[in-house]
Structure formats: C-alpha cells, structure tokens
N, C-alpha and C. Protein backbone atom coordinates (compact mmCIF):
# COMPACT_ATOMS: atom_id res chain seq x y z
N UNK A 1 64.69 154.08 184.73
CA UNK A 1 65.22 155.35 184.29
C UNK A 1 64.06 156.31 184.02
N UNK A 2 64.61 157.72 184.58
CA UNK A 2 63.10 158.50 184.23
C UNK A 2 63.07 158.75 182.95
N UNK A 3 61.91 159.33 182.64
CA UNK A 3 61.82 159.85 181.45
C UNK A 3 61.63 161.19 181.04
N UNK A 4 62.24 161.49 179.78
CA UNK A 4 63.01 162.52 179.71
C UNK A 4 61.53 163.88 178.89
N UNK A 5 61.50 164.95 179.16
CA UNK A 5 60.90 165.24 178.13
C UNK A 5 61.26 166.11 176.90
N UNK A 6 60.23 166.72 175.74
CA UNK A 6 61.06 166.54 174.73
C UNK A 6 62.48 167.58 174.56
N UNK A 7 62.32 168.35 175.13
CA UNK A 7 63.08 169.70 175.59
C UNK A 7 64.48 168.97 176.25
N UNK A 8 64.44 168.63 177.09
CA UNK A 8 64.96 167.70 177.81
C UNK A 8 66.15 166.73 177.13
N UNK A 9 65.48 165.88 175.71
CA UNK A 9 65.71 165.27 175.03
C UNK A 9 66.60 165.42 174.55
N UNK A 10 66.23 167.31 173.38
CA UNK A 10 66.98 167.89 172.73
C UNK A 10 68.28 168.05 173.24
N UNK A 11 68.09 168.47 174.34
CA UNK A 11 69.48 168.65 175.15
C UNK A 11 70.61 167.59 175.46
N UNK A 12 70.09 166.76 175.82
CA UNK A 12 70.77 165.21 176.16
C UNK A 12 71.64 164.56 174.52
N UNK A 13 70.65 164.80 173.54
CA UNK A 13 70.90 164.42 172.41
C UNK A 13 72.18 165.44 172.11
N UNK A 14 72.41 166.19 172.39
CA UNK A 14 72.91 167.55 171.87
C UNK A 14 74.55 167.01 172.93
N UNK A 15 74.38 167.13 174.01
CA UNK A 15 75.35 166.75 174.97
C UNK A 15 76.02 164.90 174.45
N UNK A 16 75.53 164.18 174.34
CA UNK A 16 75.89 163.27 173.76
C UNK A 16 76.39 163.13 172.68
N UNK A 17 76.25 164.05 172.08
CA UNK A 17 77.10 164.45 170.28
C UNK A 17 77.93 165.50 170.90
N UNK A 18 78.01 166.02 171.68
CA UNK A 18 79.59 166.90 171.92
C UNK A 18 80.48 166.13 172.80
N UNK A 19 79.53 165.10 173.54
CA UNK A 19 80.53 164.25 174.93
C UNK A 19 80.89 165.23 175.73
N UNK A 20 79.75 166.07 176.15
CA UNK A 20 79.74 166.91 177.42
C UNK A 20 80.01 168.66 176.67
N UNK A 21 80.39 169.53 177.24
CA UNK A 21 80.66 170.61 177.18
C UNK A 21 79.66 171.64 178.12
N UNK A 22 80.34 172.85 178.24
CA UNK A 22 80.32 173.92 178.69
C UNK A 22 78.87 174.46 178.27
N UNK A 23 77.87 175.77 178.95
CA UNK A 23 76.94 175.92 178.74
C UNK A 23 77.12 176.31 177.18
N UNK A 24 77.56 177.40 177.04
CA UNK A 24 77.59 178.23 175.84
C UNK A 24 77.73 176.90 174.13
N UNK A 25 78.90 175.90 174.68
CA UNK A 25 78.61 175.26 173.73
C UNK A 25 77.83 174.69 173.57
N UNK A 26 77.48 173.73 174.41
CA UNK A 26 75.87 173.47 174.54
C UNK A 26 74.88 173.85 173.74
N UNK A 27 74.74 175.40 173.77
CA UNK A 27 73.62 176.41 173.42
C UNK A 27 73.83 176.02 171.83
N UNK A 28 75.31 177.06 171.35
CA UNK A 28 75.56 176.64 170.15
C UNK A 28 76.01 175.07 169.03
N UNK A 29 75.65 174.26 169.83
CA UNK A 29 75.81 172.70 169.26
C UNK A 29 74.29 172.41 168.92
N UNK A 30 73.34 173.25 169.67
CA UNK A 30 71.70 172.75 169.57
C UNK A 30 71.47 173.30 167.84
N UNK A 31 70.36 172.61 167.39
CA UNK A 31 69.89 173.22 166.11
C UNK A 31 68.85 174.37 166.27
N UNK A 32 69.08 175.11 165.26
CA UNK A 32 68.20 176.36 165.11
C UNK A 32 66.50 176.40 165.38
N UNK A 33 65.51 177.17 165.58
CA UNK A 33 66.25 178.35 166.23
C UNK A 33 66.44 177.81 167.80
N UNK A 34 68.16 177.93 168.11
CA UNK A 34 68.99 177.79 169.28
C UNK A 34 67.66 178.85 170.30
N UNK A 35 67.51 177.78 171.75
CA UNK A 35 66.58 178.21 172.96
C UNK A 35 67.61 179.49 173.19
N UNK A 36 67.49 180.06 174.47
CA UNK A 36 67.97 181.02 174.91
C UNK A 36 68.73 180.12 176.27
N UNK A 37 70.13 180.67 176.22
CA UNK A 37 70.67 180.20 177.31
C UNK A 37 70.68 179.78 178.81
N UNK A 38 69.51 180.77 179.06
CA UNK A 38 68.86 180.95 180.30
C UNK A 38 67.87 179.33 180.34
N UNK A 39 67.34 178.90 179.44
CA UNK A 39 66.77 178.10 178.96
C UNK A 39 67.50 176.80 178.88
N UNK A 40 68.45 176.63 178.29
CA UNK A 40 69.16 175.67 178.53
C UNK A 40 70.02 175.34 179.52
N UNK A 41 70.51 176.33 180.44
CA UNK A 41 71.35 176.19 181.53
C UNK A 41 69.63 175.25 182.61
N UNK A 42 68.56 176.40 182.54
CA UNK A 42 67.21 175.33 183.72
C UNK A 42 66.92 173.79 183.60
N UNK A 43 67.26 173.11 181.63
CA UNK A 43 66.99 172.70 181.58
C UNK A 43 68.21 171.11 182.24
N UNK A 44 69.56 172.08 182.10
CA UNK A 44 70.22 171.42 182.42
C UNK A 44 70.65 171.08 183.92
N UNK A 45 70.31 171.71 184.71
CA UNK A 45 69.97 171.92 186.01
C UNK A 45 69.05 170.59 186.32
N UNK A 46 68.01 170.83 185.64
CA UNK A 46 66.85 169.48 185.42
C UNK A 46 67.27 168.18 185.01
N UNK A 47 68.34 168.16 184.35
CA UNK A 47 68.75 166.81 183.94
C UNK A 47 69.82 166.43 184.79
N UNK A 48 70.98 167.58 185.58
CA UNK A 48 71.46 167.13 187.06
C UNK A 48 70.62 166.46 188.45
N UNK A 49 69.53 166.88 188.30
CA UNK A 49 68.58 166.54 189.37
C UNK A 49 68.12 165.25 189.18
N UNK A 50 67.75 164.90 187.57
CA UNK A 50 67.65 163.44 186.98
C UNK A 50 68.61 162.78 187.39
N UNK A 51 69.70 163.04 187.60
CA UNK A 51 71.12 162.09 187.59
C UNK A 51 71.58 162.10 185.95
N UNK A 52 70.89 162.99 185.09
CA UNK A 52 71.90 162.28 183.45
C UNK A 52 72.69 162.62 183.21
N UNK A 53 73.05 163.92 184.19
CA UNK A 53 74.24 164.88 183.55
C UNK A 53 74.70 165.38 185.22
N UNK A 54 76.14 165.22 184.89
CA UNK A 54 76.98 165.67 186.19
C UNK A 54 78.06 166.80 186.00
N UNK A 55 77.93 167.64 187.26
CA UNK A 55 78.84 168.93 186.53
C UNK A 55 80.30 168.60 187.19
N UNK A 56 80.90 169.24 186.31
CA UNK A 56 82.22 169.34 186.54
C UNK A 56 82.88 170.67 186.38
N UNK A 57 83.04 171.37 188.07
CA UNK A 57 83.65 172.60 188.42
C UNK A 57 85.17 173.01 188.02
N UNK A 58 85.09 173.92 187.08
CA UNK A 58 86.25 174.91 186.52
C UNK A 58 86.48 176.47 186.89
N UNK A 59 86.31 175.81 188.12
CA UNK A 59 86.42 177.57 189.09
C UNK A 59 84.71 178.05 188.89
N UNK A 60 84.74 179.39 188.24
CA UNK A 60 83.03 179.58 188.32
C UNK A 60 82.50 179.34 186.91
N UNK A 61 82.66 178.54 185.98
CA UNK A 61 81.89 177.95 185.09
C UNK A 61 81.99 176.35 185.62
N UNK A 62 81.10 175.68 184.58
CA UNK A 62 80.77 174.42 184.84
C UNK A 62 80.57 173.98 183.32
N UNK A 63 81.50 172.47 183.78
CA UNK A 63 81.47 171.68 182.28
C UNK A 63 80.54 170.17 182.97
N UNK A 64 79.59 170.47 181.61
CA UNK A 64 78.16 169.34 181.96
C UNK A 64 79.08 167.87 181.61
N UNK A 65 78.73 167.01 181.68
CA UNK A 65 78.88 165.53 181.26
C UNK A 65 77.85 164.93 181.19
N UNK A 66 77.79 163.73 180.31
CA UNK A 66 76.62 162.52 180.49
C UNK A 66 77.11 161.91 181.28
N UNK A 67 76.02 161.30 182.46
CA UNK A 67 75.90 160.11 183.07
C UNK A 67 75.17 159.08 182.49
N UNK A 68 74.21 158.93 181.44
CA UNK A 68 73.56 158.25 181.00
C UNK A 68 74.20 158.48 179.46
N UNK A 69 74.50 157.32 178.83
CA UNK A 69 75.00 156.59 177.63
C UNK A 69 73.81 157.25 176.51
N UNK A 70 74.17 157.42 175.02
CA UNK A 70 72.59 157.44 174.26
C UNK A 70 72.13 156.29 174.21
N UNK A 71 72.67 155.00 174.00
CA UNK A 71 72.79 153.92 174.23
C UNK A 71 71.50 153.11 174.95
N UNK A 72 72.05 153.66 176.79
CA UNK A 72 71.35 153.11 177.69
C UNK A 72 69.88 153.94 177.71
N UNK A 73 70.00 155.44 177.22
CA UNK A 73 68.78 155.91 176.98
C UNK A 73 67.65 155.04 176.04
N UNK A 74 68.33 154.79 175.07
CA UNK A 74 67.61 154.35 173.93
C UNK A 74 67.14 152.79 173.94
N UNK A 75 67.71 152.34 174.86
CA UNK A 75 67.46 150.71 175.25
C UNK A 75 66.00 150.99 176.18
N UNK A 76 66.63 151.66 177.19
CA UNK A 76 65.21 152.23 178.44
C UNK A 76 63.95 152.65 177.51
N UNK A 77 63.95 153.42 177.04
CA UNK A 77 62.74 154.21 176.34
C UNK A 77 62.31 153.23 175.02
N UNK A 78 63.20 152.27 174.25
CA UNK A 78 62.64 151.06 173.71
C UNK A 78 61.78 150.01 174.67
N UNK A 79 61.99 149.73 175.82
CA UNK A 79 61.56 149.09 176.64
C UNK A 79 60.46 149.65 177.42
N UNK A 80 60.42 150.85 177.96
CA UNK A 80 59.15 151.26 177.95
C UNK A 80 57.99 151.30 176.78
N UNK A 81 58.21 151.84 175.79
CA UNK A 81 57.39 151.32 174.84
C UNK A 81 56.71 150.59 174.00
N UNK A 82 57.58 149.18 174.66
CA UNK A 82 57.03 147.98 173.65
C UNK A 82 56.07 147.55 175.30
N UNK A 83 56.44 147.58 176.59
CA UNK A 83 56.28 147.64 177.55
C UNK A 83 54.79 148.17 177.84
N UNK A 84 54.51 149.27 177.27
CA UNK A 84 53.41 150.31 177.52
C UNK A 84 52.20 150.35 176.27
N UNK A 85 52.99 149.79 175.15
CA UNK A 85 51.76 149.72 174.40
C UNK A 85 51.86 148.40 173.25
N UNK A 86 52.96 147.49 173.90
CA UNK A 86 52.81 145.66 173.35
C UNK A 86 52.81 144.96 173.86
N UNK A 87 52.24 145.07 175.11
CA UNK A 87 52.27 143.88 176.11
C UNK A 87 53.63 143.10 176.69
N UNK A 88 54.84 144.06 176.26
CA UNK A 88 56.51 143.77 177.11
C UNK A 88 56.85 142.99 175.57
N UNK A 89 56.22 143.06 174.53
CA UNK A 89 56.54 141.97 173.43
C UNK A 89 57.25 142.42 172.30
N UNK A 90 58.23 142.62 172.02
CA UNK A 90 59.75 143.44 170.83
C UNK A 90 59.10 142.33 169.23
N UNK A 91 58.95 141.43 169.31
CA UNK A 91 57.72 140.49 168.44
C UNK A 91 57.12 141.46 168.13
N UNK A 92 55.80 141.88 169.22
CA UNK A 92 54.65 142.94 168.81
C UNK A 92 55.39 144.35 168.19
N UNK A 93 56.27 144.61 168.53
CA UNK A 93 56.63 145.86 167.97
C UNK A 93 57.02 145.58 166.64
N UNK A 94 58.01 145.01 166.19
CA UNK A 94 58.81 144.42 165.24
C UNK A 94 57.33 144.58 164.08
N UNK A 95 56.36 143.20 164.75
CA UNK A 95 55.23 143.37 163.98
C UNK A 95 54.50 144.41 163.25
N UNK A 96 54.26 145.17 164.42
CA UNK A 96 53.27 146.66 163.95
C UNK A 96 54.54 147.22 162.89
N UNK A 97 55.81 147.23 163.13
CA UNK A 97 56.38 148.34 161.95
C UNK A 97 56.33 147.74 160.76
N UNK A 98 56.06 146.36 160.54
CA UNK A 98 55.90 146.15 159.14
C UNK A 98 54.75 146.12 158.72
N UNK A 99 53.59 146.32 159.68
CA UNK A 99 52.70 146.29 159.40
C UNK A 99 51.82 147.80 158.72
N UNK A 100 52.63 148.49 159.42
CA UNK A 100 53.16 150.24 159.20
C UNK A 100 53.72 150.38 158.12
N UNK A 101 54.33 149.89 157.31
CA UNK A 101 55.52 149.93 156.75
C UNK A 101 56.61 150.78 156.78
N UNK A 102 57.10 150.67 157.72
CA UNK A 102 58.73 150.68 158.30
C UNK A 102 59.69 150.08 158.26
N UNK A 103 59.02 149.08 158.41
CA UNK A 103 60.23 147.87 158.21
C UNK A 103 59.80 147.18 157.01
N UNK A 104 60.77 146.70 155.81
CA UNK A 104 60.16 145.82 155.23
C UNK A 104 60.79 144.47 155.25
N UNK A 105 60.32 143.20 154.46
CA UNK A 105 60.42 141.64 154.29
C UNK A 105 62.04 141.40 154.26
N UNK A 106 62.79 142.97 153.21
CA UNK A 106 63.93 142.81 153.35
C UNK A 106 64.84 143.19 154.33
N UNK A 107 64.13 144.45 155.16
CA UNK A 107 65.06 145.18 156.16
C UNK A 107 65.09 144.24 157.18
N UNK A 108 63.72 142.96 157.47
CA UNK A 108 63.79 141.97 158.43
C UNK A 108 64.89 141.35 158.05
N UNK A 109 65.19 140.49 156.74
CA UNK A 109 66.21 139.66 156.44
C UNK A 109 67.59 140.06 156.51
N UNK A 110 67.82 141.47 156.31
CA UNK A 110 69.12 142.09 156.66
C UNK A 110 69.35 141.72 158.26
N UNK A 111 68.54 142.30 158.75
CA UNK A 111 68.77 142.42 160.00
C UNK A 111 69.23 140.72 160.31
N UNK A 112 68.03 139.64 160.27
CA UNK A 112 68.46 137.96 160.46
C UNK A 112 70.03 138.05 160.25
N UNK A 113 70.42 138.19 158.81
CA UNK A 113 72.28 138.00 158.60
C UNK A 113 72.94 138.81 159.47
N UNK A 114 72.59 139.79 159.85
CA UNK A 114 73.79 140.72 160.85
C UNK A 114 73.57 140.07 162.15
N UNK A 115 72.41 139.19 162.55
CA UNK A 115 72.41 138.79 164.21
C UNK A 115 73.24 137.15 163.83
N UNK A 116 73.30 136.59 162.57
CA UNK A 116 73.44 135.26 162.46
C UNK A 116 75.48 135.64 162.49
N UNK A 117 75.45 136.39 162.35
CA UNK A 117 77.26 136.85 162.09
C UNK A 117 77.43 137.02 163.26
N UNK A 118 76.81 137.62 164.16
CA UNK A 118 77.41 137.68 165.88
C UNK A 118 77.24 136.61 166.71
C-alpha cells in the first residue's frame, strides 16, 4: 500500500469519519483552519489516483468513498514501521515504547488479559 502523505492523511482520516461524502462536506468535516477547497478537491483527486478513494457520479458533483479501511491503513503503516526501523520485529517496537514510556508494565498486562479472552 502506498503511502500517504501528511495532507493526504488529513483527508483520508476526515473521509473515514464521515464514511465518504461530497467535496464541500469534506472541506467542512476537516479541522480548523479548514484548507481551501480547491485544495482539497487536488488532494482528493490524488488519493483517486492512489486507489483510496473512489468517486461516485451524481450527475455533475461527485460523492468520494473509501476504498481503503482506517483499519487496513493503520495495519500497513504499522508494518512499515516496525519494518523500516525494527528489523520487521512488533517485539522491537512494543520494546522501544516502554522503553519511551508509552507503554507501561501495566498497559502491557492489560493488553495480555484482552488477547487471553479472545
């Protein structure tokens, strides 16, 4: 999956919390200060060309959709990154955030009971 940039992002993130919509909503669903429309229609143009977003013709406007899940985004771009700077190792990552402190002794043990329940 390509990767997105941050502009890009905003948008996708934005479309995925409305489950598609029209430019204008689009514009107004983004957080302040909201790009300029012109701006978000190129960018969305750019993310049709990606494949993430597919239009859907309503005479002469167009209603965007996701093709890509936040989901499947967020799995891809986890995987590139443990990929690109842990040697492919979710271990090594896991590691560095507690080592960071991000994660702590307890947020690990939460996590153990919620995977031991599935």
């Amino acid at each position: 999956m390509k990767a997105l940039t941050k502009a890009e992002e905003q948008v996708m993130k934005t479309v995925w919390k409305l489950g598609g919509g029209l430019l204008m909503e689009i514009v107004g669903g983004m957080p302040d200060p909201q790009p300029h429309k012109n701006t978000v229609a190129t960018i969305l143009k750019t993310l049709v060309d990606k494949d993430f977003i597919a239009i859907e013709n309503l005479g002469r406007i167009h209603r965007y959709l996701p093709l890509v899940s936040k989901s499947q985004y967020s799995g891809s771009s986890l995987s590139h990154l443990a990929n690109g700077y842990f040697n492919d190792s979710f271990p090594e990552v896991v590691s560095f955030l507690v080592e960071e402190k991000k994660l702590t002794v307890s947020d690990l043990e939460l996590l153990l009971q919620q995977l031991k329940k599935k």
